[in-house]
Structures are given as C-alpha cells and as structure tokens.
Protein backbone atom coordinates (compact mmCIF):
# COMPACT_ATOMS: atom_id res chain seq x y z
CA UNK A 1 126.69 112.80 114.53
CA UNK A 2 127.85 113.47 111.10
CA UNK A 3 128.14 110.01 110.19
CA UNK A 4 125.05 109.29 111.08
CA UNK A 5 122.98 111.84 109.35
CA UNK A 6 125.78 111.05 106.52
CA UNK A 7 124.56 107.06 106.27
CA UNK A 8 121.53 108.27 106.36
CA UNK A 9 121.42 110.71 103.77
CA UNK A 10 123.68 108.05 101.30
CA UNK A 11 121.41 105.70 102.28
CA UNK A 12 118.15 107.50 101.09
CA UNK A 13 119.72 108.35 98.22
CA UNK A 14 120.58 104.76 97.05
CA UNK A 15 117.62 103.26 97.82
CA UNK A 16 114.71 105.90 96.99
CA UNK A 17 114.92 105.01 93.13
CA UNK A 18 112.81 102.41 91.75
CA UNK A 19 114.43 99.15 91.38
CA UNK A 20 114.05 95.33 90.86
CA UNK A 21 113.71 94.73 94.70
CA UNK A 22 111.54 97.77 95.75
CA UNK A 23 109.25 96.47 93.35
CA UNK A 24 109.33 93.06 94.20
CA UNK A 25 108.89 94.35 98.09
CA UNK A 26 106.30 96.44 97.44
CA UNK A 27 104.45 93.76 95.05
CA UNK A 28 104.39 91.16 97.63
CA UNK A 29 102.85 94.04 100.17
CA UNK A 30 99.82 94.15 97.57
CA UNK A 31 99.57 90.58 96.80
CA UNK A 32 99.79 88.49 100.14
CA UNK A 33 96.30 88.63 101.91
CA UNK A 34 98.25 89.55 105.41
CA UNK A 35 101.12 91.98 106.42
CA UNK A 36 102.83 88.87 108.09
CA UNK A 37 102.60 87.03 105.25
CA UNK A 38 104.59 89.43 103.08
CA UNK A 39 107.21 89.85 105.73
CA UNK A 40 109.64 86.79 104.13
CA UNK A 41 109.67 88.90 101.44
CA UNK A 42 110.76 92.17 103.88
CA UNK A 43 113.13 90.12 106.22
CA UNK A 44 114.82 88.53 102.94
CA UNK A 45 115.91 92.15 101.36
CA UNK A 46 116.61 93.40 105.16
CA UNK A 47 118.90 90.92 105.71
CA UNK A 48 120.67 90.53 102.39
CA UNK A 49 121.25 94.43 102.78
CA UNK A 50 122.78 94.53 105.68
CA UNK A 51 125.05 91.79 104.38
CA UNK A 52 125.92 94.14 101.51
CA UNK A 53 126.41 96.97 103.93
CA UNK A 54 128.97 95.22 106.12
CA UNK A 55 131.25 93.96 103.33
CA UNK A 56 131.25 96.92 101.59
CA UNK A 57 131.96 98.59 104.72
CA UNK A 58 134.45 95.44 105.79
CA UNK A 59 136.68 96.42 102.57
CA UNK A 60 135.34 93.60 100.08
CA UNK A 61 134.33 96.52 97.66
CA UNK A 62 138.26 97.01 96.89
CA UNK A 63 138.25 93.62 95.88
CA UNK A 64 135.59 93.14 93.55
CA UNK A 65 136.05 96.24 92.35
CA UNK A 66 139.42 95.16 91.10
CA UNK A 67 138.84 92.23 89.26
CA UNK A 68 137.41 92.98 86.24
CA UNK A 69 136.23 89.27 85.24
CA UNK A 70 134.48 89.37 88.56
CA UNK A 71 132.56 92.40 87.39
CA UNK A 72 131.57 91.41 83.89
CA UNK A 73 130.43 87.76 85.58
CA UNK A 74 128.26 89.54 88.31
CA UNK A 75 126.64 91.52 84.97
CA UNK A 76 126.36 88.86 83.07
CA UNK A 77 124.33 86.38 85.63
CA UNK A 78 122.04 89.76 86.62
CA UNK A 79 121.47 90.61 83.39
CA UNK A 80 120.06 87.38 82.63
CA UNK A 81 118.01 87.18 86.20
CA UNK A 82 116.61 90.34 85.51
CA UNK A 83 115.23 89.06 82.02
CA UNK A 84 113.85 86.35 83.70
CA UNK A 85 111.89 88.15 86.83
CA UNK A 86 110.70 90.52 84.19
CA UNK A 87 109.08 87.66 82.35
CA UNK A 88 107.44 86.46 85.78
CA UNK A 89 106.18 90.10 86.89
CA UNK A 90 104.59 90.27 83.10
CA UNK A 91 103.04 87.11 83.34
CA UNK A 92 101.57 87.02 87.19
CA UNK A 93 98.16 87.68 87.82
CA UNK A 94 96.92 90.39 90.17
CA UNK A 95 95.62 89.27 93.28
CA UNK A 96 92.38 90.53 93.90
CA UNK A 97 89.33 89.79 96.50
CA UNK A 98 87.84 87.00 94.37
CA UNK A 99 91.62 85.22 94.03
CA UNK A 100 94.39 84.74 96.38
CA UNK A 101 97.45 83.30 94.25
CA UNK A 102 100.03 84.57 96.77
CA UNK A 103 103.37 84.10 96.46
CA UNK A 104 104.19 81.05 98.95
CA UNK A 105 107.03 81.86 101.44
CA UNK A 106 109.50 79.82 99.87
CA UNK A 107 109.43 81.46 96.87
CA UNK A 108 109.16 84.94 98.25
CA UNK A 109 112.21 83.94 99.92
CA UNK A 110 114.59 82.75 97.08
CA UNK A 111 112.84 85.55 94.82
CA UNK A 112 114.11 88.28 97.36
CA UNK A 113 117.40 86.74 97.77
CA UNK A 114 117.79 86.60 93.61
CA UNK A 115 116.49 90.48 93.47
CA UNK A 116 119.13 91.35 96.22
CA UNK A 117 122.13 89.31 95.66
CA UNK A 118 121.92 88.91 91.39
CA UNK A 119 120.83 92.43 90.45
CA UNK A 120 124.58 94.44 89.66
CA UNK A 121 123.06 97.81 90.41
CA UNK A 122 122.68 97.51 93.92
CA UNK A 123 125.90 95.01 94.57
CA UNK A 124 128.13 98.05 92.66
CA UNK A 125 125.99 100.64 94.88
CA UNK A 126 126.50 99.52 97.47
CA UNK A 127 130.10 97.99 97.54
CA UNK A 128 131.01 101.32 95.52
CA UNK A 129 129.06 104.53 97.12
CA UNK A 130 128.59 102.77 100.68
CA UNK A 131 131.61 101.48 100.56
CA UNK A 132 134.53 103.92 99.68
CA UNK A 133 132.17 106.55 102.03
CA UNK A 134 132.74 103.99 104.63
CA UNK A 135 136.60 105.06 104.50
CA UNK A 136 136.39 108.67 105.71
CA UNK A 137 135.02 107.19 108.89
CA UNK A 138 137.03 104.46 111.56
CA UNK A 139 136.00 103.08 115.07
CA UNK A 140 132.67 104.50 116.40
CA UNK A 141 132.08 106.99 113.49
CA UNK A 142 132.05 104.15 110.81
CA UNK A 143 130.29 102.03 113.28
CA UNK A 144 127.60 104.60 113.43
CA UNK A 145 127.60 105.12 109.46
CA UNK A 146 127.26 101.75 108.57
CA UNK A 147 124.08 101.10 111.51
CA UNK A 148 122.68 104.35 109.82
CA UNK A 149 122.49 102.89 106.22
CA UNK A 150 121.22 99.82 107.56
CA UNK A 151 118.38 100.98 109.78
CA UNK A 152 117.19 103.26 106.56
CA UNK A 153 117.45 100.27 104.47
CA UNK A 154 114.82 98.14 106.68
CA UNK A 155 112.99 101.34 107.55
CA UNK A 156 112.72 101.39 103.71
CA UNK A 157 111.53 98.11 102.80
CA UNK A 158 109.00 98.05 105.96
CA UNK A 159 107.55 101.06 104.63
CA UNK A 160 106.99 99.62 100.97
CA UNK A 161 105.59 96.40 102.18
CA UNK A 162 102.73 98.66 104.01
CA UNK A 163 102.11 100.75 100.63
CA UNK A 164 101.85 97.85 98.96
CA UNK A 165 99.32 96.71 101.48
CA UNK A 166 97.16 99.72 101.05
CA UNK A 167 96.89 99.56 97.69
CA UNK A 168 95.60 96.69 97.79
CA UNK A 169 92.52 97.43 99.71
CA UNK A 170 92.18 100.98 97.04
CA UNK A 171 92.14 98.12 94.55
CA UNK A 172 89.96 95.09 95.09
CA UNK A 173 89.66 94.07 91.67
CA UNK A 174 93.25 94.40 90.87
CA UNK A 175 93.62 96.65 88.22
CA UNK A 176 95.58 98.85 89.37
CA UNK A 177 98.27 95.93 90.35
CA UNK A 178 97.94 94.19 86.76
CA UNK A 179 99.40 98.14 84.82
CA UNK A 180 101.63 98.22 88.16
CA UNK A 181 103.08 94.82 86.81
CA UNK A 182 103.45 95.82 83.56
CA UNK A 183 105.22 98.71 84.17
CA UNK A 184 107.36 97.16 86.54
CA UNK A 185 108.30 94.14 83.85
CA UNK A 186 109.05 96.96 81.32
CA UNK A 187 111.16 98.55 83.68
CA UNK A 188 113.16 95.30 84.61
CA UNK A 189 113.64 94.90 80.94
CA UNK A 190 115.01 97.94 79.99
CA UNK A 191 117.13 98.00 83.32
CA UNK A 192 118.10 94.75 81.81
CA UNK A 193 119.04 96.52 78.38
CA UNK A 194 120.89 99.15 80.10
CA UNK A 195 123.07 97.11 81.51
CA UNK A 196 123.73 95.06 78.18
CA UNK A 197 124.34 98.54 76.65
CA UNK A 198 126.71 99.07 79.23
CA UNK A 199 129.02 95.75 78.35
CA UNK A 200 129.26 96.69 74.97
C-alpha cells in the first residue's frame, strides 16, 4: 500500500507543473473539433511515459545519469526542440467555430513524441526522482510503484485533453486560446533559456 499511494504522490508531483507536453496535450484538447480526434495526441504522451517510467524503474537512470556527454547531448538537442515548438505555438492560429486548422494525426503524433522524448526536464525527472525512488521498493512493491506513476500519468493527460475540450466551447472565437498560446510560447522559451543558463 505504501508504494502505491507513494507512486502516486511522486507522480502528482512531477507532473502537476506546467510543461512543454501538458501544454501541447491540453492545446490539442482545445483545437481538434472531437475528443477522439485529440486522443493521438493523449495516447502519444501515455505511451512515451510509461516508457520513461519502466526504464527509469528498469535501472537505465544509473546509466545516463553517469555519462556526462550523454547529459549535455540530451540538453543540447531539447534545448534546441524547445526553441523550435515555441516558435510553432507563437505562430499557430486559434481554432475557433468559423476555422478548423487542426492539427492532423500525424503530426500530433511526432509533435507528442518530440515534447516527450526531446524535452530534458521530464527525461532527468523521471529517470532521476522516479527512478532512484524506484530502489527502496523490489518484487510486488516496485511493481505496484511503478503501475501507480503510470496510471496517474494517463489519468493526467486524459484529464487535460478534456479541459482543453471545454475551453473550447467557453471560447468560440478563440481568444482565449490565441493569449493561451502566447503564454505557452513564452514559457517554452524561457524554459528553453533556463536550461541554456544551466550549461553555462
């Protein structure tokens, strides 16, 4: 039991904070005219969590967290995705009743993988926090830690992809999506910047 609420609990607290791929989760909730079309989107950072999750909990966070070069590359390539989605985000156009430029399902795809597997913040989260807190545990209890985290984590981006859905019909003329946007490419930036602050 106390691995569970443990997972949990770690889980919450890593995800909860607003990053590159709750926005893009939640942003594809308020653009795509249907729930089930802004699932790809949902499934994508599911599943490239839980892949996260299990090496980190498989012991591949001792490894990367060895190599330094691997470290500074994983920075390096995020830093320069994140400057990129930013530059998207600022540029798209909110979706509103009158236009329906949706994100196809391809690109929701590949854009959910990038957000998942190229931003360093939640590859060192995960592989560090879930990870090492994966050691206290063995057999059962660790199996039960690591199903917690994951079943928060899909919980999570369900949950976002329905926000994002009802603010879209609060907003039918976008305008509220369009600052959202904006605020969410300035944030992307400057998590960008951080990080760039952080190599030096």
């Amino acid at each position: 039991m106390e691995s569970i609420v443990h997972g949990i609990v770690l889980a919450f607290g890593l995800i909860l904070p607003l990053g590159v791929q709750n926005v893009f989760v939640f942003s594809q909730g308020a653009t795509q005219p249907k729930l089930i079309r802004a699932l790809p989107a949902t499934i994508t950072a599911g599943l490239c969590d839980t892949f996260l999750i299990l090496l980190a909990v498989l012991g591949v966070s001792v490894i990367v967290l060895q190599f330094e070069w691997l470290r500074l590359s994983l920075m390096i390539a995020g830093i320069l995705f994140l400057l990129y989605m930013g530059y998207v985000i600022w540029k798209a156009e909110p979706v509103t009743t009158e236009t329906n430029k949706a994100m196809p399902i391809r690109q929701q795809i590949l854009f959910a993988l990038s957000v998942s597997l190229l931003n360093p913040h939640a590859i060192l989260d995960t592989v560090g926090v879930i990870g090492t807190s994966a050691l206290k545990y063995a057999g059962t209890e660790q199996a039960f830690f690591t199903i917690a985290c994951i079943t928060v984590s899909w919980l999570w981006f369900l949950g976002l992809t329905i926000a994002g859905m009802a603010l879209k019909k609060l907003d039918g003329k976008g305008g509220i999506m369009n600052i959202f946007n904006k605020c969410s490419a300035l944030f992307i930036w400057g998590t960008a910047i951080y990080l760039v602050i952080g190599l030096i």
